[in-house]
Structure formats: structure tokens, C-alpha cells
C-alpha atoms as a PDB file:
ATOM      1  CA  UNK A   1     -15.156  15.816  -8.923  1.00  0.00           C
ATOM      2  CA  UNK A   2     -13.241  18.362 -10.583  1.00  0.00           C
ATOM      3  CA  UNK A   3     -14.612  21.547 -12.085  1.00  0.00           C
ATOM      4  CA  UNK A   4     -14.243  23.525 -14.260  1.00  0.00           C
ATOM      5  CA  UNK A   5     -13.473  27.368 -14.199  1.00  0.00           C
ATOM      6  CA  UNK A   6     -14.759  29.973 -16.378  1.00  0.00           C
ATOM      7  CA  UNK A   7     -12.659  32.338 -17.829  1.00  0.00           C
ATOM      8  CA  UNK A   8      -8.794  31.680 -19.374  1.00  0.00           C
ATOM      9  CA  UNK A   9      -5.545  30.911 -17.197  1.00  0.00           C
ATOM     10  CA  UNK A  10      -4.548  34.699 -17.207  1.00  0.00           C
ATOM     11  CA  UNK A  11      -0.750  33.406 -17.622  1.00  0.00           C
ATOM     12  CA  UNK A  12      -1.315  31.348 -21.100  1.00  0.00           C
ATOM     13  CA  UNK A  13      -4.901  31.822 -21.750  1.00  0.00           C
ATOM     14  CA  UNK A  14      -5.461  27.569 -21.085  1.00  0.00           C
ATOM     15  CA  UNK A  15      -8.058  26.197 -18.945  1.00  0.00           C
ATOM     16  CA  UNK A  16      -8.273  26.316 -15.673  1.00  0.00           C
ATOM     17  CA  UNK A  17     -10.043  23.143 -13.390  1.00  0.00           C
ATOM     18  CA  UNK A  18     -10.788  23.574  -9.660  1.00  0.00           C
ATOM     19  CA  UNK A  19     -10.115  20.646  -7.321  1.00  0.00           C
ATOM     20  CA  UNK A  20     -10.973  19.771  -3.901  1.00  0.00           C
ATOM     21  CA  UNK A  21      -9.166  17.203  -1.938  1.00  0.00           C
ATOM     22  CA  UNK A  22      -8.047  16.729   1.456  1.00  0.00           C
ATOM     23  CA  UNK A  23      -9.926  19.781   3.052  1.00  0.00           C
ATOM     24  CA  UNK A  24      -7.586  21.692  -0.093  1.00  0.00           C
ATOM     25  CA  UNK A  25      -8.439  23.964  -3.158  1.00  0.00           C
ATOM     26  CA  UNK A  26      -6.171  23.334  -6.164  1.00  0.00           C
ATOM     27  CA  UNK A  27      -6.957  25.554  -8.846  1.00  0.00           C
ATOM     28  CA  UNK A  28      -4.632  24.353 -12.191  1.00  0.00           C
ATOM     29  CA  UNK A  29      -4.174  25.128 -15.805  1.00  0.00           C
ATOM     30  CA  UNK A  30      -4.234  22.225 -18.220  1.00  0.00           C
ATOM     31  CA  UNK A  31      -1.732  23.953 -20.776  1.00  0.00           C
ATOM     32  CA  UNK A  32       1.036  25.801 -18.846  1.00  0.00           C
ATOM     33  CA  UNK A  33       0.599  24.322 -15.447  1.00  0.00           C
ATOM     34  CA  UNK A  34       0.438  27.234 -12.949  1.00  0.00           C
ATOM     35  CA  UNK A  35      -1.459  25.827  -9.742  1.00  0.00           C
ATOM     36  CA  UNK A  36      -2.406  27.867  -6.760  1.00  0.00           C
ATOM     37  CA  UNK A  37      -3.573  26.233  -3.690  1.00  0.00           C
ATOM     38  CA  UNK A  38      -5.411  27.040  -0.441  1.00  0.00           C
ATOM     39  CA  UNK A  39      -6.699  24.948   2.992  1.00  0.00           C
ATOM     40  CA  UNK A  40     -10.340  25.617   2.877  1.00  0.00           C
ATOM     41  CA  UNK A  41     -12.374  23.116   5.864  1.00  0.00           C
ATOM     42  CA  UNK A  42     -15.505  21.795   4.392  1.00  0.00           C
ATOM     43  CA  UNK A  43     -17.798  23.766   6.259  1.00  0.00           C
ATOM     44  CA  UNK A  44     -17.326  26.230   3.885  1.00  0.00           C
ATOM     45  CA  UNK A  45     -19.567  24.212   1.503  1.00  0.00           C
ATOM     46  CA  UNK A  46     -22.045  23.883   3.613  1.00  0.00           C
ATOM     47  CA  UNK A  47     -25.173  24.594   1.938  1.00  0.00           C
ATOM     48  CA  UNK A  48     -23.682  25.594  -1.608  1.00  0.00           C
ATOM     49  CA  UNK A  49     -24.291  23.693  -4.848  1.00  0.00           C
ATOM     50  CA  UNK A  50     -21.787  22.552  -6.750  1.00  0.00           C
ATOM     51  CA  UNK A  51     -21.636  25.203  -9.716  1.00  0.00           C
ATOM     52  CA  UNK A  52     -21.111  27.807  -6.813  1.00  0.00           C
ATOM     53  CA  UNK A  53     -17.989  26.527  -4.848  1.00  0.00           C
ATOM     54  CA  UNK A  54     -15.495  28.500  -6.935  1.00  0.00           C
ATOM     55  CA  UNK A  55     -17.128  31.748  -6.343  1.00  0.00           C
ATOM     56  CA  UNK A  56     -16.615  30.401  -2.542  1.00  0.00           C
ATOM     57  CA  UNK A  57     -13.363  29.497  -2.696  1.00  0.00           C
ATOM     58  CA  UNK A  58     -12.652  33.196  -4.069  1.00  0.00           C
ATOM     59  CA  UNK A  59     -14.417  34.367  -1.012  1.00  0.00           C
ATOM     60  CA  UNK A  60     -13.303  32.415   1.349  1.00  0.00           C
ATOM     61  CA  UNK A  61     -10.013  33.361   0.040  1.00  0.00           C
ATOM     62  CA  UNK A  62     -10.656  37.118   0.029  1.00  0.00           C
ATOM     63  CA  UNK A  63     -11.178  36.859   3.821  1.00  0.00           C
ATOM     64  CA  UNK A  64      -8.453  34.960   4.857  1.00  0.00           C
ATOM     65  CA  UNK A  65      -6.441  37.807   2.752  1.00  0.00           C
ATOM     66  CA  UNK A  66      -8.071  40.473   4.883  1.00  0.00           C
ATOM     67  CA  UNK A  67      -7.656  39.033   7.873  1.00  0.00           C
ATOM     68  CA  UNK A  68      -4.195  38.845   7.485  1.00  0.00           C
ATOM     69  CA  UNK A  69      -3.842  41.923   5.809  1.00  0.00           C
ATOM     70  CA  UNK A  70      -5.081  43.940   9.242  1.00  0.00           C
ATOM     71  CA  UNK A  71      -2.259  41.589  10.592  1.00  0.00           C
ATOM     72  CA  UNK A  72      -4.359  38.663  12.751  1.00  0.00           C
ATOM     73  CA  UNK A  73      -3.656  35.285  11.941  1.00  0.00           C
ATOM     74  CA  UNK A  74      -6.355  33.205  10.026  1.00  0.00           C
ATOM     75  CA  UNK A  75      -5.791  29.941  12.793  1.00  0.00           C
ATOM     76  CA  UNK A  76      -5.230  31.632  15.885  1.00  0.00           C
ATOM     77  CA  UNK A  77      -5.860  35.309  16.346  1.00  0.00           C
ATOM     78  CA  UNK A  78      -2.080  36.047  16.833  1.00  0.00           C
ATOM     79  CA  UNK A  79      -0.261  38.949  15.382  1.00  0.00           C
ATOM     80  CA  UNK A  80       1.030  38.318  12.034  1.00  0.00           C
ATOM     81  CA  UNK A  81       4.352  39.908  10.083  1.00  0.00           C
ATOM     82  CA  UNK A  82       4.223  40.592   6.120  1.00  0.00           C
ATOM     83  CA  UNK A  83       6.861  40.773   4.121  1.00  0.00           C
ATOM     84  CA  UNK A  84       7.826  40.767   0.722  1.00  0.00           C
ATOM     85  CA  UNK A  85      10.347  37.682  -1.184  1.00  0.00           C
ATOM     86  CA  UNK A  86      11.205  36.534  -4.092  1.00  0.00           C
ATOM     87  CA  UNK A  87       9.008  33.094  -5.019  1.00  0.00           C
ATOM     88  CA  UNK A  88      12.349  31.099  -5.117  1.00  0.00           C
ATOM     89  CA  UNK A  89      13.162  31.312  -1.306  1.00  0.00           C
ATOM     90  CA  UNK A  90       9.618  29.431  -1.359  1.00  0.00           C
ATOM     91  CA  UNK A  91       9.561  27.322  -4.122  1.00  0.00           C
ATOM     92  CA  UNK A  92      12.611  25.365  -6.252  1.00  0.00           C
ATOM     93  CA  UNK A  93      12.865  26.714  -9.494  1.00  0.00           C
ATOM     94  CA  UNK A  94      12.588  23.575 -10.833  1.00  0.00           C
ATOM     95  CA  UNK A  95       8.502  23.489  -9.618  1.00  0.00           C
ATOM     96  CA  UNK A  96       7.401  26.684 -10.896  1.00  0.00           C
ATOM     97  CA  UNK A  97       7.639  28.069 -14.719  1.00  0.00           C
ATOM     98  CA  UNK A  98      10.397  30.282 -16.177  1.00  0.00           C
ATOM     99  CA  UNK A  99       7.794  33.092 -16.167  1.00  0.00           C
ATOM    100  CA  UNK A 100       7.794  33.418 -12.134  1.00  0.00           C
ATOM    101  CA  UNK A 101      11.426  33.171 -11.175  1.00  0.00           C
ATOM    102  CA  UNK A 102      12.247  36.513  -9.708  1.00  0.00           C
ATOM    103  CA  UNK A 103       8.335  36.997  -8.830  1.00  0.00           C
ATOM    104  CA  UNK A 104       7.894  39.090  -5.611  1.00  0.00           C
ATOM    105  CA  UNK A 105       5.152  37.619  -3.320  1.00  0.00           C
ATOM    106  CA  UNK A 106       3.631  38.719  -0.038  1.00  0.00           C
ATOM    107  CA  UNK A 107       4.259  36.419   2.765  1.00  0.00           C
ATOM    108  CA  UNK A 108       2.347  36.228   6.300  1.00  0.00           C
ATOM    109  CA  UNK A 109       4.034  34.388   9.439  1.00  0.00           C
ATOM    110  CA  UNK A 110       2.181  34.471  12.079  1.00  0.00           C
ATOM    111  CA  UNK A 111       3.979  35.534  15.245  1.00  0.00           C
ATOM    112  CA  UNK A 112       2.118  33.561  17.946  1.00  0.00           C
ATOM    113  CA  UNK A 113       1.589  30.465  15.761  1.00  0.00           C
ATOM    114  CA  UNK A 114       4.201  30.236  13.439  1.00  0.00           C
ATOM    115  CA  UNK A 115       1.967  29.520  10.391  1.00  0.00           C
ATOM    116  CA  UNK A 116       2.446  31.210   6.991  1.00  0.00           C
ATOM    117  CA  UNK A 117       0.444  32.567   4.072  1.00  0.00           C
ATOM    118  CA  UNK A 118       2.357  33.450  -0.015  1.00  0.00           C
ATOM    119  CA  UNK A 119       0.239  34.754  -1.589  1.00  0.00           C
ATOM    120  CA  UNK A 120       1.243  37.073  -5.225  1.00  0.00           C
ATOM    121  CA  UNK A 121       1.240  41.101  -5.099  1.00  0.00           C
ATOM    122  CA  UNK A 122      -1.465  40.699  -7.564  1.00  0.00           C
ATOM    123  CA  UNK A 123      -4.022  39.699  -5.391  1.00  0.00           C
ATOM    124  CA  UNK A 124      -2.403  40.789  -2.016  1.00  0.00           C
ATOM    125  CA  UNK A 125      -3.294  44.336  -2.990  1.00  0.00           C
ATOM    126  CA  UNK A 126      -6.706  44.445  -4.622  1.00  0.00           C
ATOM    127  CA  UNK A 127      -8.313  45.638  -1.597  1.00  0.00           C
ATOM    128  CA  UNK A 128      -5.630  48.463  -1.682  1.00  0.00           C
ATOM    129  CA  UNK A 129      -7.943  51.686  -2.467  1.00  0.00           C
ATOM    130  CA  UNK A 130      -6.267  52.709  -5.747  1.00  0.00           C
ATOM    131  CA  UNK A 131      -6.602  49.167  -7.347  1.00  0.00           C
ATOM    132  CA  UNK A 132     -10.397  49.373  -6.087  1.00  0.00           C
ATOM    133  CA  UNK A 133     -10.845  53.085  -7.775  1.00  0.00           C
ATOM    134  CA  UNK A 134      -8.915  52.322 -10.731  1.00  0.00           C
ATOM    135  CA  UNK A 135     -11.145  48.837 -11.665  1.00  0.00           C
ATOM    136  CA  UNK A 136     -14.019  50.888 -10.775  1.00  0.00           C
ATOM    137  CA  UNK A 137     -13.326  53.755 -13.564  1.00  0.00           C
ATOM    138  CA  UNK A 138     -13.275  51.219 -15.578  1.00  0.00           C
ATOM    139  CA  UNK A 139     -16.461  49.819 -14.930  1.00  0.00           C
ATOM    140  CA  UNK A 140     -14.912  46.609 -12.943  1.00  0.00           C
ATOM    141  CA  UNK A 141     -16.152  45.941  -9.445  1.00  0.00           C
ATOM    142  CA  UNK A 142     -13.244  43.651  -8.182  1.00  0.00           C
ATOM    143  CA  UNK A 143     -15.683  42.327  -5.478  1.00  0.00           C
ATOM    144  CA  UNK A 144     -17.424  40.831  -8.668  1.00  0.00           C
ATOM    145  CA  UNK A 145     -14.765  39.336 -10.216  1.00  0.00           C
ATOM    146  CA  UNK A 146     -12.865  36.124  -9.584  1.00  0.00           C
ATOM    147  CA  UNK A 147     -10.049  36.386  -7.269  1.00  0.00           C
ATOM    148  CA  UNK A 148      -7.678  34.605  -9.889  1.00  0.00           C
ATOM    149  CA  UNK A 149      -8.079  36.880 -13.025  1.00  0.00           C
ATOM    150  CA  UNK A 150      -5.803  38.926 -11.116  1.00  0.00           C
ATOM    151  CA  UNK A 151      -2.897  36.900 -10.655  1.00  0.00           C
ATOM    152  CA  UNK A 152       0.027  38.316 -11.029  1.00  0.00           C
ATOM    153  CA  UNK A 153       1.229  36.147 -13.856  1.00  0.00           C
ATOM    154  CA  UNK A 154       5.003  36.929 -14.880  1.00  0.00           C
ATOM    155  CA  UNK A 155       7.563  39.693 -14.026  1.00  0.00           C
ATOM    156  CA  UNK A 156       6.502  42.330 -16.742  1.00  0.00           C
ATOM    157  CA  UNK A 157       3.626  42.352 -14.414  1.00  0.00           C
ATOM    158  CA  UNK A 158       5.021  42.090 -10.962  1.00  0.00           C
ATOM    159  CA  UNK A 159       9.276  42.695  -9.747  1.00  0.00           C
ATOM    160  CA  UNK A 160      11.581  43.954  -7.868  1.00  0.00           C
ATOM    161  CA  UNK A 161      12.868  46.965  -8.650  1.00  0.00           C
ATOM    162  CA  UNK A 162      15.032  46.932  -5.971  1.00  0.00           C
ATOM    163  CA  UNK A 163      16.207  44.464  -3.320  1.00  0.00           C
ATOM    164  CA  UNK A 164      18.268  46.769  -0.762  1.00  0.00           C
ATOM    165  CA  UNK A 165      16.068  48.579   0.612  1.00  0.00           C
ATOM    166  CA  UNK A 166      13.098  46.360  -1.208  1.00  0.00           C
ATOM    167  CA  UNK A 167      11.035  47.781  -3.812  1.00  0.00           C
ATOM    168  CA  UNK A 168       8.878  45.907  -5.494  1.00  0.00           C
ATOM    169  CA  UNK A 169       5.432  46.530  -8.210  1.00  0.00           C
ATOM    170  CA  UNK A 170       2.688  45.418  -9.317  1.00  0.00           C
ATOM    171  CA  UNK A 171       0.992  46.841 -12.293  1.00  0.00           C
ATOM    172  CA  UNK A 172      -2.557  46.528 -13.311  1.00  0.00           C
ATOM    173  CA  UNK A 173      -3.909  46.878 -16.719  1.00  0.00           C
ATOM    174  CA  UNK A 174      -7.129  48.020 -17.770  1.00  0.00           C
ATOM    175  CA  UNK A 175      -8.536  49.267 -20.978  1.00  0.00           C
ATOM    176  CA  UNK A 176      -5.435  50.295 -22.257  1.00  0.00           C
ATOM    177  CA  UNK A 177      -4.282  52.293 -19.044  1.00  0.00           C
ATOM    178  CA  UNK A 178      -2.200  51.105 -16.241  1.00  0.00           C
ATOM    179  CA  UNK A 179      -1.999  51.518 -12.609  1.00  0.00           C
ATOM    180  CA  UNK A 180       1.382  50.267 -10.189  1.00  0.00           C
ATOM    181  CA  UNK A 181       1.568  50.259  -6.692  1.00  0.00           C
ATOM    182  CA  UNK A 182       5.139  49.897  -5.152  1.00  0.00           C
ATOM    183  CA  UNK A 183       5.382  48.392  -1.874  1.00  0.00           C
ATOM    184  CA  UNK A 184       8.606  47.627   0.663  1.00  0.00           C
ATOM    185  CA  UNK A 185       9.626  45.159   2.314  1.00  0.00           C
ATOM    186  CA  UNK A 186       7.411  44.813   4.904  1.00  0.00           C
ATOM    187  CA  UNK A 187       4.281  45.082   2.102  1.00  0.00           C
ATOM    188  CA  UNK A 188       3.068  48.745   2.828  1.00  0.00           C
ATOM    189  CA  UNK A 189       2.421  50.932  -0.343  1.00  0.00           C
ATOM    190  CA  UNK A 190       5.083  53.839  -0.505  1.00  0.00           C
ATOM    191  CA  UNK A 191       4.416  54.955  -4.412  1.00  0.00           C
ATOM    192  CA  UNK A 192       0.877  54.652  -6.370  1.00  0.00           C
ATOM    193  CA  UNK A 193       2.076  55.362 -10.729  1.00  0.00           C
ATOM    194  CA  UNK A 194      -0.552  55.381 -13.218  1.00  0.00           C
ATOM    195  CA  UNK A 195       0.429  55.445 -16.731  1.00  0.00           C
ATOM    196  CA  UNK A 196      -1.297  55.099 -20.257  1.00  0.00           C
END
């Protein structure tokens, strides 16, 4: 059965219900209708009551992300290639709400395999050290948090500053102060900006 999530949609603020179906996790928002979505096998569950299977699915989630982020491929071990596109060459604009068009978001093919990851810069780089240290001054463990409060939820947020050579940010907020990471097109942080 569907459950569901504490905490707002951080796009609109709506509610947010986990589902589970067909060995995937569908995460929605009842008012604006952002949905992310990831395989996760059963096993996973194993052994888990039901009031814990969104903390997890953030988990689970986190590892896949770090396991492709040291560039292995979550199915079969093979070497895997980031890089950075817009969230149209993935999606028709016609699936995904005005606020996204333009949205940069990592993407990891694997090389061996050919299977692929999107996932936004949002939570691509909160293991990167300066998102970790800047969360933490604040008195925010990311490790404690749910994976999806930090979406990266419209272009304010997250864009391209450039496309030729690619440049693109992501800016965290917290307690009034902000912190932006600007990454190329193959994902790797060349700027770190913080800012009040």
C-alpha cells in the first residue's frame, strides 16, 4: 500500500506518497506532480517494517549514488561515464513541469553494460565535501536527512550557465546563506561559491 512521506514536496510544498510496485520506488506529489523513481529488488525489505522503508529507499538510493559516483556500475561492476544534460534530452517536455525544462542532471552509462542512471545535481553532489561541511555548520547532518529534501527543484536552484564548454550549478540554501558548486561536463566540481 502506499505511504506516506513526511515532510513537504520541496518543489510546491504538497504531499508526497511513496509507492512500491513492480520491484520500483515511485515517490510522487499529490499537488504539482513531480515523481522520481528508482529499481529497488525486494530484498531490500527484508526484515524492515513498514513505517521504515522510506528511510530505506533513501539508503538504498544513497549507495547506488556512490557506487556510481567512484564510477562502477550498480548491475555489473563495469566502468561507468558521467556526464552532465539537460532533463529534455531525457524526458519530453510535455511529461515534466515548466519548472524543470532547462534542468541540468547527472547521467551514468555504464560502459560494459550499457545501463544508465539521471539522477538531479541536487542530490548527485551531497556527498561532495563542501555540501557535507556546509549542512554541517548549520547543524544538518545530510546522512540524517531524507535523500529527497534535496532535490533540486527548479532552475533558480540548479542551470547551466554555460553549454560550450558545460557549466552547470547547483546552489544550496541554508539558514539564510548559500553554497554552489559548479561542475563540467563530465560532473567533476571545478568552482565551490558561497554567498549570503
Amino acid at each position: 500500500e502506499p505511504i506516506p512521506l513526511d515532510g513537504p514536496c520541496p518543489t510546491c510544498g504538497g504531499e508526497r506518497t511513496l509507492y512500491y510496485e513492480d520491484e520500483t520506488v515511485r515517490v510522487a506529489c499529490s499537488d504539482c506532480g513531480v515523481v522520481s523513481t528508482t529499481g529497488v529488488p525486494p530484498g531490500v525489505f527484508e526484515g524492515y517494517e513498514r513505517e521504515q522503508i522510506p528511510e530505506v529507499v533513501s539508503r538504498y538510493f544513497r549507495t547506488i549514488l556512490g557506487h556510481v559516483g567512484q564510477g562502477f556500475c550498480w548491475h555489473c561492476d563495469g566502468q561507468v561515464a558521467a556526464t552532465v544534460v539537460p532533463v529534455s534530452e531525457m524526458i519530453t517536455a510535455a511529461e515534466i513541469p515548466a519548472q524543470f525544462h532547462g534542468l541540468p542532471m547527472a547521467r551514468y552509462e555504464c560502459q560494459r553494460c550499457g545501463v544508465d542512471l539521471t539522477a538531479d545535481l541536487g542530490i548527485t553532489l551531497l556527498d561532495h565535501p563542501a555540501v557535507a561541511g556546509f549542512f554541517y555548520d548549520h547543524g544538518i547532518d545530510v546522512r540524517e536527512e531524507s535523500l529527497w529534501s534535496f532535490h533540486a527543484t527548479d532552475t533558480d536552484q540548479s542551470q547551466f550557465r554555460e553549454r560550450d564548454p558545460v557549466r552547470a550549478t547547483m546552489t544550496y540554501t541554508a539558514d539564510g546563506t548559500t553554497l554552489t558548486l559548479v561542475v563540467d561536463e563530465d560532473l567533476d566540481v571545478v568552482s565551490v561559491e558561497r554567498g549570503d
